[in-house]
C-alpha atoms as a PDB file:
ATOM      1  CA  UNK A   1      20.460  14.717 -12.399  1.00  0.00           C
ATOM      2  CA  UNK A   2      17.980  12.139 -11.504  1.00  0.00           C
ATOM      3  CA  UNK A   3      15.796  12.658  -8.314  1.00  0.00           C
ATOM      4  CA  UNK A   4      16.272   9.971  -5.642  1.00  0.00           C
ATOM      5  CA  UNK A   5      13.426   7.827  -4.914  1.00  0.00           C
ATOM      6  CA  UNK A   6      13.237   5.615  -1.853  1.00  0.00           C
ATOM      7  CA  UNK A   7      11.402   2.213  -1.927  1.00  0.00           C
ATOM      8  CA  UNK A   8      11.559  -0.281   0.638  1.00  0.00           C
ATOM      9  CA  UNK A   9      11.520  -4.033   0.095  1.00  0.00           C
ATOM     10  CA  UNK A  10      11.359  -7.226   2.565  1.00  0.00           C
ATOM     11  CA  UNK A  11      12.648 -10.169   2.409  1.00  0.00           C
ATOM     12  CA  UNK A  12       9.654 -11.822   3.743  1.00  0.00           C
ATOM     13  CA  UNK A  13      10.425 -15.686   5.905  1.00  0.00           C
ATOM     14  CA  UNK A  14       7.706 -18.040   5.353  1.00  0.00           C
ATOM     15  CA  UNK A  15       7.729 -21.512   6.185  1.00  0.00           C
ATOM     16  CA  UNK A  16      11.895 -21.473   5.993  1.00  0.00           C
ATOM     17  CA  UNK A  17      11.493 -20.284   2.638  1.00  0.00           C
ATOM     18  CA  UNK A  18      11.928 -16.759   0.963  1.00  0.00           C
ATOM     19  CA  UNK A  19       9.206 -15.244  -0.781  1.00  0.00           C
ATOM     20  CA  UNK A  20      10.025 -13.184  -3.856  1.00  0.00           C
ATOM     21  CA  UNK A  21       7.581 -11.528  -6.643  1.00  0.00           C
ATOM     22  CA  UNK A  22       8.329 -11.469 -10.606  1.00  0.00           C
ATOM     23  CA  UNK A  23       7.169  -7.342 -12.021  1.00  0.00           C
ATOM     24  CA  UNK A  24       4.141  -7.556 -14.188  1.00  0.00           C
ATOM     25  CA  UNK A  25       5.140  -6.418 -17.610  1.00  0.00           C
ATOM     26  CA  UNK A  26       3.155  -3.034 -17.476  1.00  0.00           C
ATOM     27  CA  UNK A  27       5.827  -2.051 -14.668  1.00  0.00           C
ATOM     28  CA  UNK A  28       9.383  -0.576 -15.107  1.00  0.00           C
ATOM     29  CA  UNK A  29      11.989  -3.776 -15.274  1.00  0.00           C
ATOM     30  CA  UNK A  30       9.337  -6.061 -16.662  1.00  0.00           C
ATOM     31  CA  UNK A  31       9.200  -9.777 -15.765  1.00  0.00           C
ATOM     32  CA  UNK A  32      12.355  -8.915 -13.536  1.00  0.00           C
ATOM     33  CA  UNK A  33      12.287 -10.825  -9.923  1.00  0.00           C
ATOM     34  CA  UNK A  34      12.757  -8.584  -6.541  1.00  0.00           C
ATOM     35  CA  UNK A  35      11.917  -8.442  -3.156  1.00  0.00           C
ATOM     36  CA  UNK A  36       8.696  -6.859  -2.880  1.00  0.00           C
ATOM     37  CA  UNK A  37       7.638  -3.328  -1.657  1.00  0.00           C
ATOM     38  CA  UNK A  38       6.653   0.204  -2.410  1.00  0.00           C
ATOM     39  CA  UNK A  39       7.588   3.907  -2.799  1.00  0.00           C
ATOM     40  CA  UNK A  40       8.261   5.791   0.681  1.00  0.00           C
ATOM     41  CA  UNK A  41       5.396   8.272   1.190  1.00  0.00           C
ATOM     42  CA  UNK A  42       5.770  11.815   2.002  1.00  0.00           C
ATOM     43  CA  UNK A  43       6.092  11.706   6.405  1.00  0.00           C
ATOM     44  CA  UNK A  44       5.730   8.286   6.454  1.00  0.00           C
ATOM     45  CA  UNK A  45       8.384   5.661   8.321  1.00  0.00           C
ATOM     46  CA  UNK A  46      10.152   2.638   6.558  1.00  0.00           C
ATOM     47  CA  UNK A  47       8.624   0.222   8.539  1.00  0.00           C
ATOM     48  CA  UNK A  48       5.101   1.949   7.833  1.00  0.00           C
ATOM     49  CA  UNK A  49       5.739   2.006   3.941  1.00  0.00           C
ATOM     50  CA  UNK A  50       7.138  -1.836   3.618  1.00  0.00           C
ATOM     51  CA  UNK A  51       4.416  -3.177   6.384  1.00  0.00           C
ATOM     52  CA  UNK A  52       1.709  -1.228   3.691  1.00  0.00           C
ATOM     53  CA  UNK A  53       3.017  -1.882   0.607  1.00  0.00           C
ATOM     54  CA  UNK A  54       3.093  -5.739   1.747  1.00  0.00           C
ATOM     55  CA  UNK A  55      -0.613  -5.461   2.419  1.00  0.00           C
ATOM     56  CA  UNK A  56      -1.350  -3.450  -0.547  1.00  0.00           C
ATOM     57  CA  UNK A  57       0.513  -5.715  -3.174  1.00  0.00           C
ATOM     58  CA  UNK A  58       0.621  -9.206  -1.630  1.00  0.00           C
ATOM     59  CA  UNK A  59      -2.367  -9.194   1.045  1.00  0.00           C
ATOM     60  CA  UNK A  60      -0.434 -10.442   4.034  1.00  0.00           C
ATOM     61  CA  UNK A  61       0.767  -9.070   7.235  1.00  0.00           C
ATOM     62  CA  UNK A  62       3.959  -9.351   8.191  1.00  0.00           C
ATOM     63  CA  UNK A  63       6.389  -8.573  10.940  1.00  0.00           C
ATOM     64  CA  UNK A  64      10.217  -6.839  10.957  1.00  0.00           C
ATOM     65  CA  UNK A  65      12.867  -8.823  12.016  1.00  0.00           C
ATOM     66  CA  UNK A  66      15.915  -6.364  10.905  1.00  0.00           C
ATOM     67  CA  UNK A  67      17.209  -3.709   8.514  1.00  0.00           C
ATOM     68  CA  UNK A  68      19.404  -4.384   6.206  1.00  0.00           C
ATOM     69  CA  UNK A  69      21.672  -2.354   3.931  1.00  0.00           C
ATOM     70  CA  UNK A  70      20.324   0.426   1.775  1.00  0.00           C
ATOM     71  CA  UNK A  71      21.357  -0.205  -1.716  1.00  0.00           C
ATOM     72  CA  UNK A  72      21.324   3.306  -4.159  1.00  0.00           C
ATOM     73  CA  UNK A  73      21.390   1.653  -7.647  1.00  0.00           C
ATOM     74  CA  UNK A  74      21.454   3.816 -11.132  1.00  0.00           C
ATOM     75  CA  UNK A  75      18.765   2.305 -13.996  1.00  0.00           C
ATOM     76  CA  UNK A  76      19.815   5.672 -16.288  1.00  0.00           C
ATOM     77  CA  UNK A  77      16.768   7.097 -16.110  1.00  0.00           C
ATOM     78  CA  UNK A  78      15.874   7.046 -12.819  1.00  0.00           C
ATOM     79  CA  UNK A  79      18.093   6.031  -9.255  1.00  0.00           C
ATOM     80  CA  UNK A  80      16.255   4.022  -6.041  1.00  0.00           C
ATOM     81  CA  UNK A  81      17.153   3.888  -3.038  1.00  0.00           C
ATOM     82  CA  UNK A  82      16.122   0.259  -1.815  1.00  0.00           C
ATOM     83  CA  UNK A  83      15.618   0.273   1.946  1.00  0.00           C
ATOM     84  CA  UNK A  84      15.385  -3.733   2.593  1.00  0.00           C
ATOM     85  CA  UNK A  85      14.317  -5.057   5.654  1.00  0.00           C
ATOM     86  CA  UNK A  86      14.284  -8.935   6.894  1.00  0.00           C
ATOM     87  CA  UNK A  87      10.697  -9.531   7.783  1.00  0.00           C
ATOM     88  CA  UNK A  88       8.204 -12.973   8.777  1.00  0.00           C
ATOM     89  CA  UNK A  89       5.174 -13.934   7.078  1.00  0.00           C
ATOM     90  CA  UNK A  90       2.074 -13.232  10.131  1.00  0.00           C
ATOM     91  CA  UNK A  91      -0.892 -14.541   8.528  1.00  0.00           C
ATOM     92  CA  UNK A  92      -2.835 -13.827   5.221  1.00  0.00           C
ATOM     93  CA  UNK A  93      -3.528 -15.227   2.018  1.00  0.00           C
ATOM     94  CA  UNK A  94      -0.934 -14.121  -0.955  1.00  0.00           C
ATOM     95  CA  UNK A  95      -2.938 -12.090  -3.730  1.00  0.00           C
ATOM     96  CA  UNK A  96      -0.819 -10.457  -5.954  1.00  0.00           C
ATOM     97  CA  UNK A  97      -2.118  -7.131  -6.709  1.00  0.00           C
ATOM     98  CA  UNK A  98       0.548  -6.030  -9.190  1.00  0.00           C
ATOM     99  CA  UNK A  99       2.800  -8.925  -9.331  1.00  0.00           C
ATOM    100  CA  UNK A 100       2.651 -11.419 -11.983  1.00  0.00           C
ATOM    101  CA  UNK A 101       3.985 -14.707 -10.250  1.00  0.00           C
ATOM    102  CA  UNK A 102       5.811 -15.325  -6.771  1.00  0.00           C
ATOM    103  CA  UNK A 103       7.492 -18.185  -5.221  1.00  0.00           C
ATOM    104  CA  UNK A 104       9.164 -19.225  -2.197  1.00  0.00           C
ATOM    105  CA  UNK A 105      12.461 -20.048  -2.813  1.00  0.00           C
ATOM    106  CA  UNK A 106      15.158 -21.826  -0.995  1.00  0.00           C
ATOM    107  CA  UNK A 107      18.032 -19.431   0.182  1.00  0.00           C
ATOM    108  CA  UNK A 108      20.233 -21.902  -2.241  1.00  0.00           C
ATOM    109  CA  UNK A 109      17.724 -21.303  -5.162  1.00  0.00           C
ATOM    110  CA  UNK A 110      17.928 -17.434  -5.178  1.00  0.00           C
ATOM    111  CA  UNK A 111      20.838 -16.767  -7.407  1.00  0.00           C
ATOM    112  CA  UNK A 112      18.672 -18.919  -9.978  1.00  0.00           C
ATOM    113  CA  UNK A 113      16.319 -16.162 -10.900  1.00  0.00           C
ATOM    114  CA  UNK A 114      16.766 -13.265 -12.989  1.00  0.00           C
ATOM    115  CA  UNK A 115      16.851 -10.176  -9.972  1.00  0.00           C
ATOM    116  CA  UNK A 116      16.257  -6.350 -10.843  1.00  0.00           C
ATOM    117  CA  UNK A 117      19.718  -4.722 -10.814  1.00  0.00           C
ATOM    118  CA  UNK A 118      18.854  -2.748  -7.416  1.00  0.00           C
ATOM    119  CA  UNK A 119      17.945  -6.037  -5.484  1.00  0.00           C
ATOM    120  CA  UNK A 120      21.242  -8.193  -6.200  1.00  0.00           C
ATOM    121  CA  UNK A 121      23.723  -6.631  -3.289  1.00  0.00           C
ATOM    122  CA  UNK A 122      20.266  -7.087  -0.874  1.00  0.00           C
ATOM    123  CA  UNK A 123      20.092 -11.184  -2.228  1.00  0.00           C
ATOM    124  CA  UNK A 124      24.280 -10.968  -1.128  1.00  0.00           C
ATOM    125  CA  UNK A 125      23.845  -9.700   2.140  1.00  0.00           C
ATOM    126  CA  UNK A 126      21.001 -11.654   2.723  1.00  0.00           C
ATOM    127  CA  UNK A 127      22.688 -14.903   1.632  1.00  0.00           C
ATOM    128  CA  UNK A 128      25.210 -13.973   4.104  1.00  0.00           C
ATOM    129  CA  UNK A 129      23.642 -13.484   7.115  1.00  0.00           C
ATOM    130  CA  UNK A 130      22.973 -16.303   9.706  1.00  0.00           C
ATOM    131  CA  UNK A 131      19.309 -17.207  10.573  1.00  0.00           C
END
């Protein structure tokens, strides 16, 4: 029985584009393209976790629109439970800390790339809401 572990993600706005991050190939799901974000910390809220985990692996400051849909997806191994939220780009200048590429896609461009498993149902919903 594999433990739980809850990440959150954001589906960060900038410019009318979508900004997503390729995984560095030292991570789990190498070279795969997500929605960025981190591990929840112990006591520690979702909007506190994505709005550090932004900082910490992209450099920029962002702010929460909505929450979307939790998605609980089993790799084998190991299960996550992504917590996504729909967020705008405040200010900063993107450094990748652990990432190995972004880009900011068009919402008609983001079935192009190849998505970890956990983030495809967030991409669907997203794709489906009206902003």
């Amino acid at each position: 029985m594999s433990k739980i572990i809850n990440v959150t993600c954001a589906i960060i706005l900038k410019n009318e584009k979508i900004l997503v991050a390729q995984r560095s190939t030292k991570m789990k799901l190498p070279l795969k393209w997500e929605f960025p974000g981190g591990k929840l910390e112990f006591n520690e809220s979702e909007i506190d976790c994505i709005k550090r985990e932004i900082k910490e692996e992209i450099n920029i400051e962002i702010e929460i629109l909505q929450k979307l849909s939790n998605n609980i997806h089993d790799y084998g191994n190991f299960k996550i439970n992504l917590i996504p939220f729909l967020a705008c780009y405040i200010s900063g200048d993107i450094k990748l800390a652990e990432h190995t590429d972004y880009r900011l896609l068009e919402r008609s461009e983001l079935l192009n790339i190849d998505w970890a498993e956990a983030d495809i149902p967030i991409v669907e919903e997203f794709l489906k809401l009206e902003i």
